[in-house]
Protein backbone atom coordinates (compact mmCIF):
# COMPACT_ATOMS: atom_id res chain seq x y z
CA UNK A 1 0.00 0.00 0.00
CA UNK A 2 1.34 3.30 -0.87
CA UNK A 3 2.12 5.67 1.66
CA UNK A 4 1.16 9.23 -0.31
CA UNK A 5 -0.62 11.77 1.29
CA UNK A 6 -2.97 13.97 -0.08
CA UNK A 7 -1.89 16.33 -2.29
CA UNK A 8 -0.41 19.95 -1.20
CA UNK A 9 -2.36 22.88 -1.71
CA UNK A 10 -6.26 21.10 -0.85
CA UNK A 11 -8.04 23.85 1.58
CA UNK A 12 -7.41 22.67 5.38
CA UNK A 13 -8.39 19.92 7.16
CA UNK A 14 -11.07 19.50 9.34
CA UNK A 15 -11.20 19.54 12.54
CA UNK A 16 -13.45 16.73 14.52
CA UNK A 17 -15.32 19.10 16.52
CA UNK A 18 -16.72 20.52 12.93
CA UNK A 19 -17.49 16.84 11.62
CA UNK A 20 -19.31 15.93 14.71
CA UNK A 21 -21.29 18.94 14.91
CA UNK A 22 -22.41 18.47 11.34
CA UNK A 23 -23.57 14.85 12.45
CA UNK A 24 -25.57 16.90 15.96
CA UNK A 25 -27.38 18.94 13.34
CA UNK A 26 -28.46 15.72 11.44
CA UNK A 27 -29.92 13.29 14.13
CA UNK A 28 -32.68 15.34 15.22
CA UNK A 29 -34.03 15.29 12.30
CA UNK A 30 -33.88 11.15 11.23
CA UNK A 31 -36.89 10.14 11.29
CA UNK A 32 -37.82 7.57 14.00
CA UNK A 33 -36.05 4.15 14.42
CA UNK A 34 -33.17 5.40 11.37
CA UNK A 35 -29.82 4.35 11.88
CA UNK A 36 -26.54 6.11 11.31
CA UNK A 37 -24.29 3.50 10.18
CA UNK A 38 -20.80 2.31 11.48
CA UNK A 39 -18.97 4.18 8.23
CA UNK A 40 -20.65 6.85 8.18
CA UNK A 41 -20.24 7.45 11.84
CA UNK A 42 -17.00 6.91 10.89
CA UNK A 43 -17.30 9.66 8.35
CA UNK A 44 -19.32 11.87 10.33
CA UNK A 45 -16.55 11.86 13.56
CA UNK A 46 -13.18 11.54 12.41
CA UNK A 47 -13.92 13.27 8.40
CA UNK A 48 -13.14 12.34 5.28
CA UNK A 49 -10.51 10.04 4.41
CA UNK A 50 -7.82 13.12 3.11
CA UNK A 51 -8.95 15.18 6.11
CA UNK A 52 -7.51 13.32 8.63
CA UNK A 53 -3.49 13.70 8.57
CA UNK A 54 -3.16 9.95 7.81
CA UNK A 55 -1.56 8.37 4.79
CA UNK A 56 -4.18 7.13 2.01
CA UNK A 57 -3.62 5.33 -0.27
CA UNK A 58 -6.71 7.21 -2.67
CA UNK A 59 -9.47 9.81 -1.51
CA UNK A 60 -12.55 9.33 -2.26
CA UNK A 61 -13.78 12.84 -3.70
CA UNK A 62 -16.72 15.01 -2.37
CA UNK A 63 -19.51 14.09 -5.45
CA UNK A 64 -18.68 10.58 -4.70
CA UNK A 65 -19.58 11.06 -0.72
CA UNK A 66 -22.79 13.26 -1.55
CA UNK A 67 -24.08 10.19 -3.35
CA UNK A 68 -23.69 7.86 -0.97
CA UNK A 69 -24.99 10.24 2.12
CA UNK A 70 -27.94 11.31 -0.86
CA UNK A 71 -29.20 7.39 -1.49
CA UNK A 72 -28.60 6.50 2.62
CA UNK A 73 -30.63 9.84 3.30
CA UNK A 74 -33.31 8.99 0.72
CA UNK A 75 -33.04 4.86 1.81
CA UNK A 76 -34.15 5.59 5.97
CA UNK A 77 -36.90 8.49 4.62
CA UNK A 78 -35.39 11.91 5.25
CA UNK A 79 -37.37 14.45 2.89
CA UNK A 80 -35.82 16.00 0.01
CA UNK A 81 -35.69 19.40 1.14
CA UNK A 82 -34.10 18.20 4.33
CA UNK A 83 -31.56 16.42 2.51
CA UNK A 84 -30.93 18.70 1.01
CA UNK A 85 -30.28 21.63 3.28
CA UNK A 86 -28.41 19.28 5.90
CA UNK A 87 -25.93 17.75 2.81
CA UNK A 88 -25.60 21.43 1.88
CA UNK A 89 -24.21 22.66 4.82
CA UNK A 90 -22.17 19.44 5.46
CA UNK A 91 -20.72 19.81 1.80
CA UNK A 92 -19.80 23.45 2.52
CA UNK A 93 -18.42 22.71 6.13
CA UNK A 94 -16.57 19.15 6.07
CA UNK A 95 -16.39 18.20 2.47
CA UNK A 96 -14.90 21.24 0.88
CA UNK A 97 -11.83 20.19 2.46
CA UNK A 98 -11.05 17.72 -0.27
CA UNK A 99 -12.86 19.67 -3.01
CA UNK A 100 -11.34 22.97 -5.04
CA UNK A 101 -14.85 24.43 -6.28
CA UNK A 102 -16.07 27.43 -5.42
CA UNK A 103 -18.86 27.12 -2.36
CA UNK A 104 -21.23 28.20 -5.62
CA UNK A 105 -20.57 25.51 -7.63
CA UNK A 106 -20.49 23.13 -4.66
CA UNK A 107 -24.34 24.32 -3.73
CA UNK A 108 -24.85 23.41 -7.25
CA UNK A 109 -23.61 20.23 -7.26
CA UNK A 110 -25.22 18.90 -4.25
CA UNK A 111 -29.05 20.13 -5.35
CA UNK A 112 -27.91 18.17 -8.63
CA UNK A 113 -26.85 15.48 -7.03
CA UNK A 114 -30.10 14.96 -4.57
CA UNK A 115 -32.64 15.96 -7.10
CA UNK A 116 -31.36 13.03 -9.38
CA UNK A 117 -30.51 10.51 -6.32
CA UNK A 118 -34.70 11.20 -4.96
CA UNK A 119 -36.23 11.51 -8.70
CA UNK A 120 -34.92 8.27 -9.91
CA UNK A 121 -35.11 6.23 -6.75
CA UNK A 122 -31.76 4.53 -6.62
CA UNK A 123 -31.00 2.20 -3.95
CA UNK A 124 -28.65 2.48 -1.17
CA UNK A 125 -26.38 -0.27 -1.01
CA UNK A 126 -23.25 0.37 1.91
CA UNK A 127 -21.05 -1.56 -0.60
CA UNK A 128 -19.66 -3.10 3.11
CA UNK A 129 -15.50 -3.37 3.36
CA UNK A 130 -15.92 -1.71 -0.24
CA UNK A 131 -18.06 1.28 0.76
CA UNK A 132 -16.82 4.64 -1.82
CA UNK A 133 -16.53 6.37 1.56
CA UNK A 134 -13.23 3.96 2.36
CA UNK A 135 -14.38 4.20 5.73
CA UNK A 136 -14.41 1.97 9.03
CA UNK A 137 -16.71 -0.85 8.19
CA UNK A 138 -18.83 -3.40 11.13
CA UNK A 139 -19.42 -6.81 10.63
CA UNK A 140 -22.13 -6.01 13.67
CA UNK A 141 -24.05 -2.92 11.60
CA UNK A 142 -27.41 -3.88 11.30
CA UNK A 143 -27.28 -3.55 7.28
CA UNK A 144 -23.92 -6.01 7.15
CA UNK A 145 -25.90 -8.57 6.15
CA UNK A 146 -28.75 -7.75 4.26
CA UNK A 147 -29.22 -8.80 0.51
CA UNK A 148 -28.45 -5.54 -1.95
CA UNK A 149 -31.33 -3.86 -3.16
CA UNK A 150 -31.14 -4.62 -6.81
CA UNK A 151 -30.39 -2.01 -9.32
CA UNK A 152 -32.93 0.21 -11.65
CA UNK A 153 -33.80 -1.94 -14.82
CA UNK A 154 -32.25 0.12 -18.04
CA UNK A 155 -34.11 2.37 -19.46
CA UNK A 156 -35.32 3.31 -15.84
CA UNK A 157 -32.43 5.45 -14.25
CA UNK A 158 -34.63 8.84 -14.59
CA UNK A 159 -37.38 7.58 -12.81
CA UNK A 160 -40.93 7.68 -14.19
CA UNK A 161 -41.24 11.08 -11.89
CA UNK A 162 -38.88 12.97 -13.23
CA UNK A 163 -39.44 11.73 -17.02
CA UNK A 164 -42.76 13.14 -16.23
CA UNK A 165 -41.60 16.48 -14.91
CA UNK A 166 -39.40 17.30 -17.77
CA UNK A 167 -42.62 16.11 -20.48
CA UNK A 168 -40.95 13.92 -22.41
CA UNK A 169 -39.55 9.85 -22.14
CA UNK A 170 -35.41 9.32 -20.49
CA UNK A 171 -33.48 9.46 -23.50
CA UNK A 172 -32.52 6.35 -25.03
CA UNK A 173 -28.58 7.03 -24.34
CA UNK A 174 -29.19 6.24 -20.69
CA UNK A 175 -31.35 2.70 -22.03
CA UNK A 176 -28.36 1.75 -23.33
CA UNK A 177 -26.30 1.54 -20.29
CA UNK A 178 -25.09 -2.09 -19.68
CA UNK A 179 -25.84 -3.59 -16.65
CA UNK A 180 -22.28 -4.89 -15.53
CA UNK A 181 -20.83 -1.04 -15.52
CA UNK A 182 -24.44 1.15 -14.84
CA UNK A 183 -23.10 1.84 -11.64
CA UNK A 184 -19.93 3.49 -12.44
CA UNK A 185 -20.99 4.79 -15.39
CA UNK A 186 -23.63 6.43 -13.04
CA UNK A 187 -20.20 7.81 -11.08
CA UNK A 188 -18.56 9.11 -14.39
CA UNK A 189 -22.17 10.72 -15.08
CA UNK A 190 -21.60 12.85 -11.51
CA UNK A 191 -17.90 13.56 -11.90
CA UNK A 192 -18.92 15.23 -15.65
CA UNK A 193 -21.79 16.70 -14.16
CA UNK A 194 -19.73 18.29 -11.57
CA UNK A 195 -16.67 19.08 -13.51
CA UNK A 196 -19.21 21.12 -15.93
CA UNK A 197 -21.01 22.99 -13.38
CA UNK A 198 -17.83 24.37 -12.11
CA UNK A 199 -16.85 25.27 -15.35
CA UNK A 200 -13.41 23.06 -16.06
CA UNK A 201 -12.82 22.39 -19.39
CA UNK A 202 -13.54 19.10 -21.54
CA UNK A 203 -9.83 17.86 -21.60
CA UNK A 204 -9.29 18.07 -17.49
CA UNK A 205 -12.80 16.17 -17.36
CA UNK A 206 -11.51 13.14 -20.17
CA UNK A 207 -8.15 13.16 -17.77
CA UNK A 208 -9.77 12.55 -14.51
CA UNK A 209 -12.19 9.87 -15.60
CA UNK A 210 -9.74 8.02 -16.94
CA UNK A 211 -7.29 8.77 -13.88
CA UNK A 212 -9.86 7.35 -12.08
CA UNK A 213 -10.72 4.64 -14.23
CA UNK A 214 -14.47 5.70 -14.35
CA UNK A 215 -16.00 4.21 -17.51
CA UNK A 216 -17.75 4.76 -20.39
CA UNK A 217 -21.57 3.16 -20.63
CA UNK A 218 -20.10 0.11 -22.25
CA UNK A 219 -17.27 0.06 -20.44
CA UNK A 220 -14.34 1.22 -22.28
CA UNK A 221 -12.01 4.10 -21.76
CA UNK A 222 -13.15 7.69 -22.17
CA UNK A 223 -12.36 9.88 -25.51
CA UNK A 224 -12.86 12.82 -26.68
CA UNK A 225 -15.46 12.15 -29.37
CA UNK A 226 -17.34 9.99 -26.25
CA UNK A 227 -17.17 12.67 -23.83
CA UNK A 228 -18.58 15.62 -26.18
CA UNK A 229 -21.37 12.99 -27.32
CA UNK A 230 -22.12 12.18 -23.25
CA UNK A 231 -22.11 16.36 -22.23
CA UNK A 232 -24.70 17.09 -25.32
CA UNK A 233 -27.11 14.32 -24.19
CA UNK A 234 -26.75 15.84 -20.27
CA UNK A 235 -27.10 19.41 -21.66
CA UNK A 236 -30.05 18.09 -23.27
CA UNK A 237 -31.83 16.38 -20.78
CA UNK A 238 -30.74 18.98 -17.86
CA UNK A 239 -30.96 22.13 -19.99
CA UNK A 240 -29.13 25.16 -18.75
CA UNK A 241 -25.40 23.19 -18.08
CA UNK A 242 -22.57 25.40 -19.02
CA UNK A 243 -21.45 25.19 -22.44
């Protein structure tokens, strides 16, 4: 295991007193009999891995932590709008830490991020040892060993809510989607998402999906030609993304 740490020149770190008063803010407003998990307590006490002045081996970055809090939020039945304003605030507190958007774009991504997380329904699976947080993991948490929720059929990722909202069907690109890599593609769909909103160019968003080893809908590594087909269909279904 490599011994990096993260890179020089990330905003601060955060202190636990901040994470744990992010995590105060939240609990009175789970609704009844919803748990907090061991990793996210994890998360919630100690930070994000990056945060913490320990070696890591690889950092898990702030889009990819909004999902995960956005599907457990929406799994135990916290409301939208308090999803929302909580994740908000936590993004803008603890997570900016390991981000280097503007607090703007940040509030941007998040209400993204929900909006598509409670429209289309997508299940929360903690992913266990393997959770995208990287952190602590209990053999004894209560969801350890339930069965994952199985994934949207293809063709069903918008949800028939938000198809509805928008007036028309979810375009066919997203029908497409294989099922073996729907779920990363699904992570390459947020990293492009947020790379755009922030306003970073088309050739720093083909370098980090491939640095990360996010892939295509079928797959395969990310070009150029792939990526400027994938940001028309967003712009099209989301209209009013940067151009």
């Amino acid at each position: 295991m490599s011994a990096a740490f993260p890179e020089p020149g990330l905003p601060g770190g955060v202190s636990p007193e901040t994470a744990r008063a992010c995590l105060d803010k939240l609990l009175p407003q789970l609704p009844d009999g919803a748990l907090v998990y061991a990793c996210l307590r994890d998360l919630f006490e100690h930070g994000p891995i990056g945060t913490r002045g320990e070696p890591v081996v690889s950092r898990p970055s702030r889009s990819a932590i909004v999902h995960y809090l956005a599907k457990w939020a929406r799994s135990i039945g916290l409301s939208q709008e308090a999803c929302l304003d909580w994740l908000t605030t936590y993004a803008l507190g603890v997570l900016a830490a390991i981000s280097t958007s503007s607090p703007g774009a940040i509030r941007h991504n998040v209400k993204g991020i929900v909006k598509y997380v409670y429209h289309i329904g997508y299940p929360f699976n903690c992913e266990k040892e393997h959770n995208p947080l990287h952190c602590r993991c209990d053999p004894q948490c209560p969801v350890y060993h339930q069965a994952e929720v199985p994934l949207p059929k293809p063709g069903s990722l918008f949800g028939a809510g938000a198809a509805q909202e928008q007036g028309h069907p979810p375009p066919q690109w997203i029908g497409r989607v294989k099922d073996h890599y729907r779920e990363q593609y699904e992570k390459s769909l947020v990293v492009i998402r947020e790379m755009r909103a922030a306003g970073q160019k088309p050739g720093d968003i083909l370098e980090r999906l491939n640095t990360e080893k996010l892939p295509t809908k079928t797959g395969r590594k990310w070009t150029n030609p792939t990526l400027s087909q994938t940001i028309k269909a967003l712009e099209r279904a989301a209209p009013g993304t940067p151009g």
